[in-house]
PDB file of N, CA and C in Angstrom:
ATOM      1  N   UNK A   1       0.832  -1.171   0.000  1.00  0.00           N
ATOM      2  CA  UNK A   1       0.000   0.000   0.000  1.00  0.00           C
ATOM      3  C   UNK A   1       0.873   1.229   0.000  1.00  0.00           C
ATOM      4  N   UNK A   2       0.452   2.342  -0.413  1.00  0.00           N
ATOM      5  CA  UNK A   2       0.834   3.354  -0.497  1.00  0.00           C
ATOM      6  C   UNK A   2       1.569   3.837   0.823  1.00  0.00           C
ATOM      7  N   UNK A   3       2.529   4.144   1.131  1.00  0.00           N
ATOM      8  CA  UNK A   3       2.987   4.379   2.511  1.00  0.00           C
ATOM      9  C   UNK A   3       2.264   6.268   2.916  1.00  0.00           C
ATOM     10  N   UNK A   4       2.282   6.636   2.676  1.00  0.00           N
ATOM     11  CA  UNK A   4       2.194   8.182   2.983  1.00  0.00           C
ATOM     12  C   UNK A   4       0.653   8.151   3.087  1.00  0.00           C
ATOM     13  N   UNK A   5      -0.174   7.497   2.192  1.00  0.00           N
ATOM     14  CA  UNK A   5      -1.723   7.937   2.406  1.00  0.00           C
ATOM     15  C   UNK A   5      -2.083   6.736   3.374  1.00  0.00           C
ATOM     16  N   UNK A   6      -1.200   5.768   3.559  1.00  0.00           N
ATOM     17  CA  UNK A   6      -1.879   5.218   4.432  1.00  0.00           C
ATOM     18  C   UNK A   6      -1.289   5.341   6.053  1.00  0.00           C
ATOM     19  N   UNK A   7      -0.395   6.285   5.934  1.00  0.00           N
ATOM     20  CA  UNK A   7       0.373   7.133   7.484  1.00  0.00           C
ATOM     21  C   UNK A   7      -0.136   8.548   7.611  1.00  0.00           C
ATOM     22  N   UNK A   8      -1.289   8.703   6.713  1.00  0.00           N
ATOM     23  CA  UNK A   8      -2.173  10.088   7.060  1.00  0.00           C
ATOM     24  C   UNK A   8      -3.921   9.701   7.141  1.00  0.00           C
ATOM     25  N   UNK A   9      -4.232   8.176   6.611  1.00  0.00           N
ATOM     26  CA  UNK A   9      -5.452   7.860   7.019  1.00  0.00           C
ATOM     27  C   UNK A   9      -6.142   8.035   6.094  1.00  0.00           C
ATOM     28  N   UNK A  10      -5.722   8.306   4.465  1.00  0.00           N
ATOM     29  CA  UNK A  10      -6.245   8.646   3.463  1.00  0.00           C
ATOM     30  C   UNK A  10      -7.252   7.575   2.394  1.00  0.00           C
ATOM     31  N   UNK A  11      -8.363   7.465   2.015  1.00  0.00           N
ATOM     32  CA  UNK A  11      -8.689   6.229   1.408  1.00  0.00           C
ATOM     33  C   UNK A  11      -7.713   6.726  -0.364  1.00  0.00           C
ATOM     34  N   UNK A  12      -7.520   5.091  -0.617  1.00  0.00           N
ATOM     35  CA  UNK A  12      -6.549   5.017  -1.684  1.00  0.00           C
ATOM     36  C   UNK A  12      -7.320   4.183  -3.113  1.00  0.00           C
ATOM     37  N   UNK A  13      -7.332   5.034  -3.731  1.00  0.00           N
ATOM     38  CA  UNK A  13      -7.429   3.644  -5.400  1.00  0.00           C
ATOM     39  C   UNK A  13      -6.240   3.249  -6.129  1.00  0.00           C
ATOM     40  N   UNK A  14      -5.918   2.667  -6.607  1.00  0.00           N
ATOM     41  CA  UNK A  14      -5.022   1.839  -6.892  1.00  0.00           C
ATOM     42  C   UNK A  14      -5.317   1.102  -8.214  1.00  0.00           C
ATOM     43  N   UNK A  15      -4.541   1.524  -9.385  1.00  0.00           N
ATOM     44  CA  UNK A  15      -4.781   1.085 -10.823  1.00  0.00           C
ATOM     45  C   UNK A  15      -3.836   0.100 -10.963  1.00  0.00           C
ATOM     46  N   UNK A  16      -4.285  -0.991 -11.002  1.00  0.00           N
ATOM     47  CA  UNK A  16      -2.435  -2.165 -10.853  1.00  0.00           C
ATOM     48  C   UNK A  16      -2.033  -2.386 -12.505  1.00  0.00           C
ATOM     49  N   UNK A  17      -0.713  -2.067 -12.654  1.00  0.00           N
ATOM     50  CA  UNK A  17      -0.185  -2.453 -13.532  1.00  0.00           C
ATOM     51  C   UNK A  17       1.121  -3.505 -13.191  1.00  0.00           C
ATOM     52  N   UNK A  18       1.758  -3.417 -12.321  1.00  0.00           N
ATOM     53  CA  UNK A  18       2.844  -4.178 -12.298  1.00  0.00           C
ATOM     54  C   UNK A  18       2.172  -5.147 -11.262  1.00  0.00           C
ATOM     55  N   UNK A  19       3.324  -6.301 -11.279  1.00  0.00           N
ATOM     56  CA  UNK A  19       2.602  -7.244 -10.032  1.00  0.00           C
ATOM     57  C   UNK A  19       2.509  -6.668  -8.940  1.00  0.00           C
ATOM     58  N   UNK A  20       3.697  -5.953  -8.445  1.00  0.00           N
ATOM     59  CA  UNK A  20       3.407  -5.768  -6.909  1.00  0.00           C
ATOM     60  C   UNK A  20       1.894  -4.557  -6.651  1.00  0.00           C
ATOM     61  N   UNK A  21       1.772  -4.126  -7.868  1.00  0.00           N
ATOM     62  CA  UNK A  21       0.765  -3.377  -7.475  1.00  0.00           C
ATOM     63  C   UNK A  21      -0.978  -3.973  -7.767  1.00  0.00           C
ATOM     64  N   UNK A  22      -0.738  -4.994  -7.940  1.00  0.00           N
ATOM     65  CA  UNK A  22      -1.713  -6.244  -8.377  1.00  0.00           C
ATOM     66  C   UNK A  22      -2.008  -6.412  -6.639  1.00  0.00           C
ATOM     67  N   UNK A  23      -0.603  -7.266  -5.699  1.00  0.00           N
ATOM     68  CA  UNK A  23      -0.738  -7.743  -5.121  1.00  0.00           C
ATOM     69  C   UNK A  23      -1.426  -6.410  -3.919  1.00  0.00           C
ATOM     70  N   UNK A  24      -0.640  -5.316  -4.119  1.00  0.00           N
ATOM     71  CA  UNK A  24      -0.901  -4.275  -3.045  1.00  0.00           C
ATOM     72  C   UNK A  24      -2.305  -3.622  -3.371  1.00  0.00           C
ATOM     73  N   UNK A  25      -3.049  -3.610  -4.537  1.00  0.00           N
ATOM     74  CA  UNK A  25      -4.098  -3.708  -4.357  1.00  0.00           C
ATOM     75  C   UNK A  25      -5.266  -4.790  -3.920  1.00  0.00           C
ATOM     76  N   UNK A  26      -4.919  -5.961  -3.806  1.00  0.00           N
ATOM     77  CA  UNK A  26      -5.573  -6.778  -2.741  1.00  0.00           C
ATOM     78  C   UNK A  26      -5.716  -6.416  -1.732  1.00  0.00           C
ATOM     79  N   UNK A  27      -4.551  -6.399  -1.342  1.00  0.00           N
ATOM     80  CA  UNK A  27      -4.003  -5.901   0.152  1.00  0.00           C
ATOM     81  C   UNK A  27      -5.472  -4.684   0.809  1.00  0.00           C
ATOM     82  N   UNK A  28      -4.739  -3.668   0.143  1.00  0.00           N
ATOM     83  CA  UNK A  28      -6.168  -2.134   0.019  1.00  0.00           C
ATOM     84  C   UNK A  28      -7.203  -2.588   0.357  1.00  0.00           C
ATOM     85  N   UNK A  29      -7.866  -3.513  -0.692  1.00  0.00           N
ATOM     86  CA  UNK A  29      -9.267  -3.950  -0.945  1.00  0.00           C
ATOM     87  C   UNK A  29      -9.740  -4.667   0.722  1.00  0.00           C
ATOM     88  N   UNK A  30      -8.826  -5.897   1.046  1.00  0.00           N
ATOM     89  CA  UNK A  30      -9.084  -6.483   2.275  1.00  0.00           C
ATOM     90  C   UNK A  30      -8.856  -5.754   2.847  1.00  0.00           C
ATOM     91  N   UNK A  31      -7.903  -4.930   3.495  1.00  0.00           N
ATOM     92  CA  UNK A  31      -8.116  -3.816   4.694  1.00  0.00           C
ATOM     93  C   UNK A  31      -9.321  -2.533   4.524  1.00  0.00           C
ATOM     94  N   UNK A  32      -9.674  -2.716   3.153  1.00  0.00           N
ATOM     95  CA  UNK A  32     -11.068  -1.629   3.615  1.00  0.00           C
ATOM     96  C   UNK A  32     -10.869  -0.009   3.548  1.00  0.00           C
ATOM     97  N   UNK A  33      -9.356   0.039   2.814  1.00  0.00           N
ATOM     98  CA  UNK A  33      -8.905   1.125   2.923  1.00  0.00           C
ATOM     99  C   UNK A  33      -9.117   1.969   1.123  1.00  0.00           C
ATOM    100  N   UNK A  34      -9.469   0.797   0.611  1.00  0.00           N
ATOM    101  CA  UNK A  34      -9.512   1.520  -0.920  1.00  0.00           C
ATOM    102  C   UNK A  34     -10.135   0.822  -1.622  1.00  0.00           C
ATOM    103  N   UNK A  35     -10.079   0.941  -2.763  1.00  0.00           N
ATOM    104  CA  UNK A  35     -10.542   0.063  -3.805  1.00  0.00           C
ATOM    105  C   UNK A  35      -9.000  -0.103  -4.795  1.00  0.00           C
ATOM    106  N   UNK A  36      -9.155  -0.703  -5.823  1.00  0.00           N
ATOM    107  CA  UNK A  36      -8.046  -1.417  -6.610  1.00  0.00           C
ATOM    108  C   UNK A  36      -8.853  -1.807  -7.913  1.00  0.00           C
ATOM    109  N   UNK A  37      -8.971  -1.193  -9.354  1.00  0.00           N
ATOM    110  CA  UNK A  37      -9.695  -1.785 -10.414  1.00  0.00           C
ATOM    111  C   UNK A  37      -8.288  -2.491 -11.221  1.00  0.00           C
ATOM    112  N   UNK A  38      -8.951  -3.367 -12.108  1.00  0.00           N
ATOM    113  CA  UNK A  38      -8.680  -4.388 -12.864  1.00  0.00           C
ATOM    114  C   UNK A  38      -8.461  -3.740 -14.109  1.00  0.00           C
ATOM    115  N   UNK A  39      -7.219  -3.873 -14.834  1.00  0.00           N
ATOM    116  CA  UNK A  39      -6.422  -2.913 -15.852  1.00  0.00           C
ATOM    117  C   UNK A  39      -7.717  -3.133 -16.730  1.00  0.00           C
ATOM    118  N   UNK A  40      -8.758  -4.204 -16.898  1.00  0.00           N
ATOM    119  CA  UNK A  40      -9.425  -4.846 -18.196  1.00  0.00           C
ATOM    120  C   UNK A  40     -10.235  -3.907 -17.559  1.00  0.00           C
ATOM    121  N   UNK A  41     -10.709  -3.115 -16.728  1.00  0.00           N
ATOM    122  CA  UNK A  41     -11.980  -2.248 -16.414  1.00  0.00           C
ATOM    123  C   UNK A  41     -11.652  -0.586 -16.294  1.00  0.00           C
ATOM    124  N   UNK A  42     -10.695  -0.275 -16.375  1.00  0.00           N
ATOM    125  CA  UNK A  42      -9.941   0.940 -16.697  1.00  0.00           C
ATOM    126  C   UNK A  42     -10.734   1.834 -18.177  1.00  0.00           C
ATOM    127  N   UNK A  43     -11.592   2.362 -17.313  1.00  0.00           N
ATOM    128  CA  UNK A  43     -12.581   3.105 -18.475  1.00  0.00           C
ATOM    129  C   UNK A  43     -12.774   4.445 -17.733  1.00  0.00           C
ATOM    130  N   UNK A  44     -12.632   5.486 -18.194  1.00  0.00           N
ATOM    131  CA  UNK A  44     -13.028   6.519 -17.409  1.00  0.00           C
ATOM    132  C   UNK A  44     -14.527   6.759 -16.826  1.00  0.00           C
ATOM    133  N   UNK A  45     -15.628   5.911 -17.010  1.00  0.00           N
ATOM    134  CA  UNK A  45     -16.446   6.210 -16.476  1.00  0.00           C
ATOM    135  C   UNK A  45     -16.402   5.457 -15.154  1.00  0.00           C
ATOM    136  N   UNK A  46     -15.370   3.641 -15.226  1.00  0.00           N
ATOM    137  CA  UNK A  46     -15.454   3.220 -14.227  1.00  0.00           C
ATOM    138  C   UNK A  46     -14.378   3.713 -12.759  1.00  0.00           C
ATOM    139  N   UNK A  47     -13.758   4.279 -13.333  1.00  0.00           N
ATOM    140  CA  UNK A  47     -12.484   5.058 -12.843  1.00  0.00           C
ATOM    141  C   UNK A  47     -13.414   6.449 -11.707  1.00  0.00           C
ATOM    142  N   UNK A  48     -14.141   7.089 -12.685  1.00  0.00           N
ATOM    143  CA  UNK A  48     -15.082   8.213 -12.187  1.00  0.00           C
ATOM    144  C   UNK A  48     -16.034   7.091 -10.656  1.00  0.00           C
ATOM    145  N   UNK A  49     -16.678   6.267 -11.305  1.00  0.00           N
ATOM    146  CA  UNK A  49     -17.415   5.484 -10.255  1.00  0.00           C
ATOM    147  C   UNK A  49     -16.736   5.138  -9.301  1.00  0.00           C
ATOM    148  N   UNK A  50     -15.784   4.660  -8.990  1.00  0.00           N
ATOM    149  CA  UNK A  50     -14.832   4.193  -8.415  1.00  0.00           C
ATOM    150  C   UNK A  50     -14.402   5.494  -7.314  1.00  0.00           C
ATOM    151  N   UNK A  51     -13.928   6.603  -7.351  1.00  0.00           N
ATOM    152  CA  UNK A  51     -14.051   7.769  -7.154  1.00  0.00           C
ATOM    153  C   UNK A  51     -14.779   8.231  -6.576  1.00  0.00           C
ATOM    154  N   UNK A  52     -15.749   7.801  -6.997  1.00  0.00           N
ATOM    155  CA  UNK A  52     -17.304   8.684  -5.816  1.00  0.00           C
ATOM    156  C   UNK A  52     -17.624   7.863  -4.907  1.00  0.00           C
ATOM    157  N   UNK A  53     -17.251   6.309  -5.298  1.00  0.00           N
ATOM    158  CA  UNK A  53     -17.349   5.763  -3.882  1.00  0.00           C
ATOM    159  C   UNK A  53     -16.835   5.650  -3.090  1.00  0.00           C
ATOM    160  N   UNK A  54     -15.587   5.738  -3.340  1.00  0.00           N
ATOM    161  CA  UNK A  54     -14.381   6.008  -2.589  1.00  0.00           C
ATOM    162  C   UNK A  54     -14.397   7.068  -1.906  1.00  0.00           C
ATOM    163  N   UNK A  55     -14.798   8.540  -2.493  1.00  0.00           N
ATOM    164  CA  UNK A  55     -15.050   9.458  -1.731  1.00  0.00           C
ATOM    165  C   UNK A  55     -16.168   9.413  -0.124  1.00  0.00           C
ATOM    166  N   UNK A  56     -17.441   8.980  -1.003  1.00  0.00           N
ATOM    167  CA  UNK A  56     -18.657   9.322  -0.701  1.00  0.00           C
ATOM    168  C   UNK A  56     -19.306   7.773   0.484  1.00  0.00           C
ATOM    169  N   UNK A  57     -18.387   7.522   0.055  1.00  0.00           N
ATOM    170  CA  UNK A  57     -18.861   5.820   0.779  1.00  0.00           C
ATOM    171  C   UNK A  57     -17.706   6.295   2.751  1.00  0.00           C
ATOM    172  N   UNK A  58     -18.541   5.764   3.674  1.00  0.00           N
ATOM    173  CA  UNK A  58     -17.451   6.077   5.309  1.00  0.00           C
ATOM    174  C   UNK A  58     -16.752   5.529   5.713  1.00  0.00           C
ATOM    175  N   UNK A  59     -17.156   4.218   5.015  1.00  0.00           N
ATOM    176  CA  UNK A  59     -16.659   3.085   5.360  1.00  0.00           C
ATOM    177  C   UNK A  59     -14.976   2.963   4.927  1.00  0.00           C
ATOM    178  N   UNK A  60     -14.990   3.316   3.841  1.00  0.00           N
ATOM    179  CA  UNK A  60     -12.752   3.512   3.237  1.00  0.00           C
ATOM    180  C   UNK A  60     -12.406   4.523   4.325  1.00  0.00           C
ATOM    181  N   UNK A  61     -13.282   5.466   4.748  1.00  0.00           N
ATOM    182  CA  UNK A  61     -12.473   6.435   5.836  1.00  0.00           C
ATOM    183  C   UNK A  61     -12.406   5.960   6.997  1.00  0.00           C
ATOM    184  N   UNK A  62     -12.984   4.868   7.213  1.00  0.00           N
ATOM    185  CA  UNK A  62     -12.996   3.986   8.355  1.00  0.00           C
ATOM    186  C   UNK A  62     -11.896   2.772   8.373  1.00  0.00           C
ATOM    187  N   UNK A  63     -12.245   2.715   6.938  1.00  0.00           N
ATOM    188  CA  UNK A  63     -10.937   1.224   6.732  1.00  0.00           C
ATOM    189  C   UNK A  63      -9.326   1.854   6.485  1.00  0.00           C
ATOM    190  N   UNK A  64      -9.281   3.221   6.288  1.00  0.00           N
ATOM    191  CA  UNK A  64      -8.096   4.123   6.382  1.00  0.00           C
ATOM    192  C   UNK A  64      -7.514   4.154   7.464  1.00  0.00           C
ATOM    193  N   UNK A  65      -8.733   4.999   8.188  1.00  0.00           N
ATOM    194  CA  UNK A  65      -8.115   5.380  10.151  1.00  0.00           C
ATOM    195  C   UNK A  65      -7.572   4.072  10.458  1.00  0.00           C
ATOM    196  N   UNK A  66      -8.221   2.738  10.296  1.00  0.00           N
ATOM    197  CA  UNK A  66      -7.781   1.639  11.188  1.00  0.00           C
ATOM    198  C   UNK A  66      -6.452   1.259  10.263  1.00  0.00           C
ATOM    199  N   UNK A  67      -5.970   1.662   9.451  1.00  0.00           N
ATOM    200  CA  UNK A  67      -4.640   1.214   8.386  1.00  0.00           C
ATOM    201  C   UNK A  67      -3.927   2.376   8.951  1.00  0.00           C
ATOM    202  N   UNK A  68      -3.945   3.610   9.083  1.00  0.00           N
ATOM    203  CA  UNK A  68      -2.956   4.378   9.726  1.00  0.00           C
ATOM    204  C   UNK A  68      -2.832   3.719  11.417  1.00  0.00           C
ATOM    205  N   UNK A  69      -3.601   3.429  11.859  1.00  0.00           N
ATOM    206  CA  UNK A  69      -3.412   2.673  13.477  1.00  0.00           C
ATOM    207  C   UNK A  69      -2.410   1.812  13.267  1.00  0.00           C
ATOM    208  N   UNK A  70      -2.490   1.016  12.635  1.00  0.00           N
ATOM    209  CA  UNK A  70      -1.824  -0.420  12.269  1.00  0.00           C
ATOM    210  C   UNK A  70      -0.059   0.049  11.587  1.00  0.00           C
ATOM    211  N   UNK A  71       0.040   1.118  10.838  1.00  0.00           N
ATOM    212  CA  UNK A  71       1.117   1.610  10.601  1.00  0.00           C
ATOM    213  C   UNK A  71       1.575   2.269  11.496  1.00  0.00           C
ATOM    214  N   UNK A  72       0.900   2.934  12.766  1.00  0.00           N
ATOM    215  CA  UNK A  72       1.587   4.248  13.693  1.00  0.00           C
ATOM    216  C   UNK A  72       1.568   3.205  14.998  1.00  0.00           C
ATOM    217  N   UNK A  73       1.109   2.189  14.624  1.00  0.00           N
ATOM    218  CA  UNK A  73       1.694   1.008  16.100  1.00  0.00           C
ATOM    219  C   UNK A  73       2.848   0.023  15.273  1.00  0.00           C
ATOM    220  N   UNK A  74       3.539  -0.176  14.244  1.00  0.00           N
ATOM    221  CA  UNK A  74       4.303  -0.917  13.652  1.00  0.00           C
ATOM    222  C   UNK A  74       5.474   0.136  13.994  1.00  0.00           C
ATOM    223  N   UNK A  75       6.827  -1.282  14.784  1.00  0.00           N
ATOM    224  CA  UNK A  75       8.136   0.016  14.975  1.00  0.00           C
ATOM    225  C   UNK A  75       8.680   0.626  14.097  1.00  0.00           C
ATOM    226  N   UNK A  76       9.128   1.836  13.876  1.00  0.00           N
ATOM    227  CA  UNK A  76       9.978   2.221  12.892  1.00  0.00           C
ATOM    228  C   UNK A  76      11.423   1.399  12.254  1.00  0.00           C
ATOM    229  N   UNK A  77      12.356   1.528  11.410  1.00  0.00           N
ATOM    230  CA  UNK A  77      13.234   1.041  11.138  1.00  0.00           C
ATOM    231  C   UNK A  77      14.446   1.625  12.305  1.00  0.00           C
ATOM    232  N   UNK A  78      14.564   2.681  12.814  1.00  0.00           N
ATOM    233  CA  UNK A  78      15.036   2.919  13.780  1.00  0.00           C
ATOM    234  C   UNK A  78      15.380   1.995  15.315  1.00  0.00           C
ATOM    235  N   UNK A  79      13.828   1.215  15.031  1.00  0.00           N
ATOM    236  CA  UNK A  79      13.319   0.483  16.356  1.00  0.00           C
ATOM    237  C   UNK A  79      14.056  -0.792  15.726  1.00  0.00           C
ATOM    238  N   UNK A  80      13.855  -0.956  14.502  1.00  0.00           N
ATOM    239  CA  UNK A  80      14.149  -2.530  14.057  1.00  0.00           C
ATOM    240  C   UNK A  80      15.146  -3.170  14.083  1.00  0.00           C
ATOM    241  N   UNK A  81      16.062  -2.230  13.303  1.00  0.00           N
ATOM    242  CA  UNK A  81      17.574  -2.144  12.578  1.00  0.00           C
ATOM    243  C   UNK A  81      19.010  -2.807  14.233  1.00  0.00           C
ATOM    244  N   UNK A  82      18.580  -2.168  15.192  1.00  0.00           N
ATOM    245  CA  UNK A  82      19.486  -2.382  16.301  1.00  0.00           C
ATOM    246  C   UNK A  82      18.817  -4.468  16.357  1.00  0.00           C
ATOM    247  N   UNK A  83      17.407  -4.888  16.882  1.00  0.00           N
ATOM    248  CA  UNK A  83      17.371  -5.949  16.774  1.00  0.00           C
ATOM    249  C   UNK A  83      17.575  -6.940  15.848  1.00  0.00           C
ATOM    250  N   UNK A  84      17.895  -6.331  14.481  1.00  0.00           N
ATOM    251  CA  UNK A  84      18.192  -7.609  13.517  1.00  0.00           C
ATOM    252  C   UNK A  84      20.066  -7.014  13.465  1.00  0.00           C
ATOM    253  N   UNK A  85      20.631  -6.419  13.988  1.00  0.00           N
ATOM    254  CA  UNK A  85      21.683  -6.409  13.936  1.00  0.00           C
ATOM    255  C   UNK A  85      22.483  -7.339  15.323  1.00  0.00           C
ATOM    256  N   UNK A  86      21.523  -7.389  16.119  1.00  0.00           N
ATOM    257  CA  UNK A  86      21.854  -8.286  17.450  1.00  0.00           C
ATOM    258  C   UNK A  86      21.338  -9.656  16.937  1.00  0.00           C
ATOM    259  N   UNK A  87      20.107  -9.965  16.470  1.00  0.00           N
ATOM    260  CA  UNK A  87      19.865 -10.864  15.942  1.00  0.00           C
ATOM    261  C   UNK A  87      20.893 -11.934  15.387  1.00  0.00           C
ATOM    262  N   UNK A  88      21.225 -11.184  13.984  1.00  0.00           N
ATOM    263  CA  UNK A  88      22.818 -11.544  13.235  1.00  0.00           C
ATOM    264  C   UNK A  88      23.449 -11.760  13.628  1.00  0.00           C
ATOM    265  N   UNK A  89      24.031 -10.682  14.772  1.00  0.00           N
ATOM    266  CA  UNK A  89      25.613 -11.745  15.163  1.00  0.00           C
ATOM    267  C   UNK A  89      25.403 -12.715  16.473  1.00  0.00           C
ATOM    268  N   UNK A  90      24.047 -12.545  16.919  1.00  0.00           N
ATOM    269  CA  UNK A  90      23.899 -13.861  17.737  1.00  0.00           C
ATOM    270  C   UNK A  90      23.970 -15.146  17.088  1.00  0.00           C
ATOM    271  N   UNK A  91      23.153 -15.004  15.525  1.00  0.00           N
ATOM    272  CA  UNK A  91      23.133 -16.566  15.237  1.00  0.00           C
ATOM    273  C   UNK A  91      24.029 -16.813  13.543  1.00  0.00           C
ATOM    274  N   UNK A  92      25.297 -15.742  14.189  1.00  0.00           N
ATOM    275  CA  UNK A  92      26.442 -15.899  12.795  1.00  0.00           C
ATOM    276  C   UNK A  92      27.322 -17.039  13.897  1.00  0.00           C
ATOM    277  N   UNK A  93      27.681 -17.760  12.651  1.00  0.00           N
ATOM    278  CA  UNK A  93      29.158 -18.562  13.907  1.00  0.00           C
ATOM    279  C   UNK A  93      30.770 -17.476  13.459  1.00  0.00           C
ATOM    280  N   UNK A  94      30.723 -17.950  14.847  1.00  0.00           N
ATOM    281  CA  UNK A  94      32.109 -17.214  14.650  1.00  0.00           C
ATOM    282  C   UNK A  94      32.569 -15.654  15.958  1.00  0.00           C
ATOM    283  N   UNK A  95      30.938 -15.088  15.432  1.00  0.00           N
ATOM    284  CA  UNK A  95      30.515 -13.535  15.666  1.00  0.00           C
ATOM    285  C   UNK A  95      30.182 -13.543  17.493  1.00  0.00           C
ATOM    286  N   UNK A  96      30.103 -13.005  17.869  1.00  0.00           N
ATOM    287  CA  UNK A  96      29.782 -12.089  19.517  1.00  0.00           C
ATOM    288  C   UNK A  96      28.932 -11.464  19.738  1.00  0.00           C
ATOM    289  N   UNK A  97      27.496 -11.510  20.433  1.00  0.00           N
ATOM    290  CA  UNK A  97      26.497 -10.676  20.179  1.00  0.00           C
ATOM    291  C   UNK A  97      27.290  -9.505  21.183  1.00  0.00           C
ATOM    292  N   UNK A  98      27.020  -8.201  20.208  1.00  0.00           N
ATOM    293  CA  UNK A  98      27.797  -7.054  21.810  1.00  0.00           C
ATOM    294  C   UNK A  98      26.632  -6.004  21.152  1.00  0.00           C
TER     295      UNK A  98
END
């Protein structure tokens, strides 16, 4: 998912062209945070529809807020980076966890 709209609570659409954006629009769809259309439905009227529900519908602003929760309780890389570096040299041979 989009990192920035979903660390401000924003509902997201999502046009997938590459895989990962195939897969990250699933993703969207099950968390409730967006919608995701299908390159074969990429019509500007369905694009427009898509849009107003997204807007107009409470429920993506609902499935947003709870996707920014879920990102603003996940540690930063700050938080991470020190435990997979202790991690590593605990289970390198050779190495010293310090």
């Amino acid at each position: 998912m989009q990192s920035t709209a979903a660390y401000y609570g924003v509902p997201q659409m999502i046009l997938p062209g590459l895989w990962d954006t195939l897969v990250r629009g699933d993703l969207l769809e099950q968390s409730g945070a967006g919608l995701s259309l299908p390159v074969d439905q990429l019509t500007p009227e369905r694009v427009r529809e898509s849009l107003v529900r997204l807007l107009e519908d409470p429920a993506f602003r609902e499935g947003a807020a709870a996707l920014r929760k879920d990102v603003l309780a996940a540690p930063s890389p700050n938080e991470v980076v020190p435990v997979l570096e202790e991690l590593t040299a605990r289970h390198t041979p050779g190495q010293a966890a310090g």
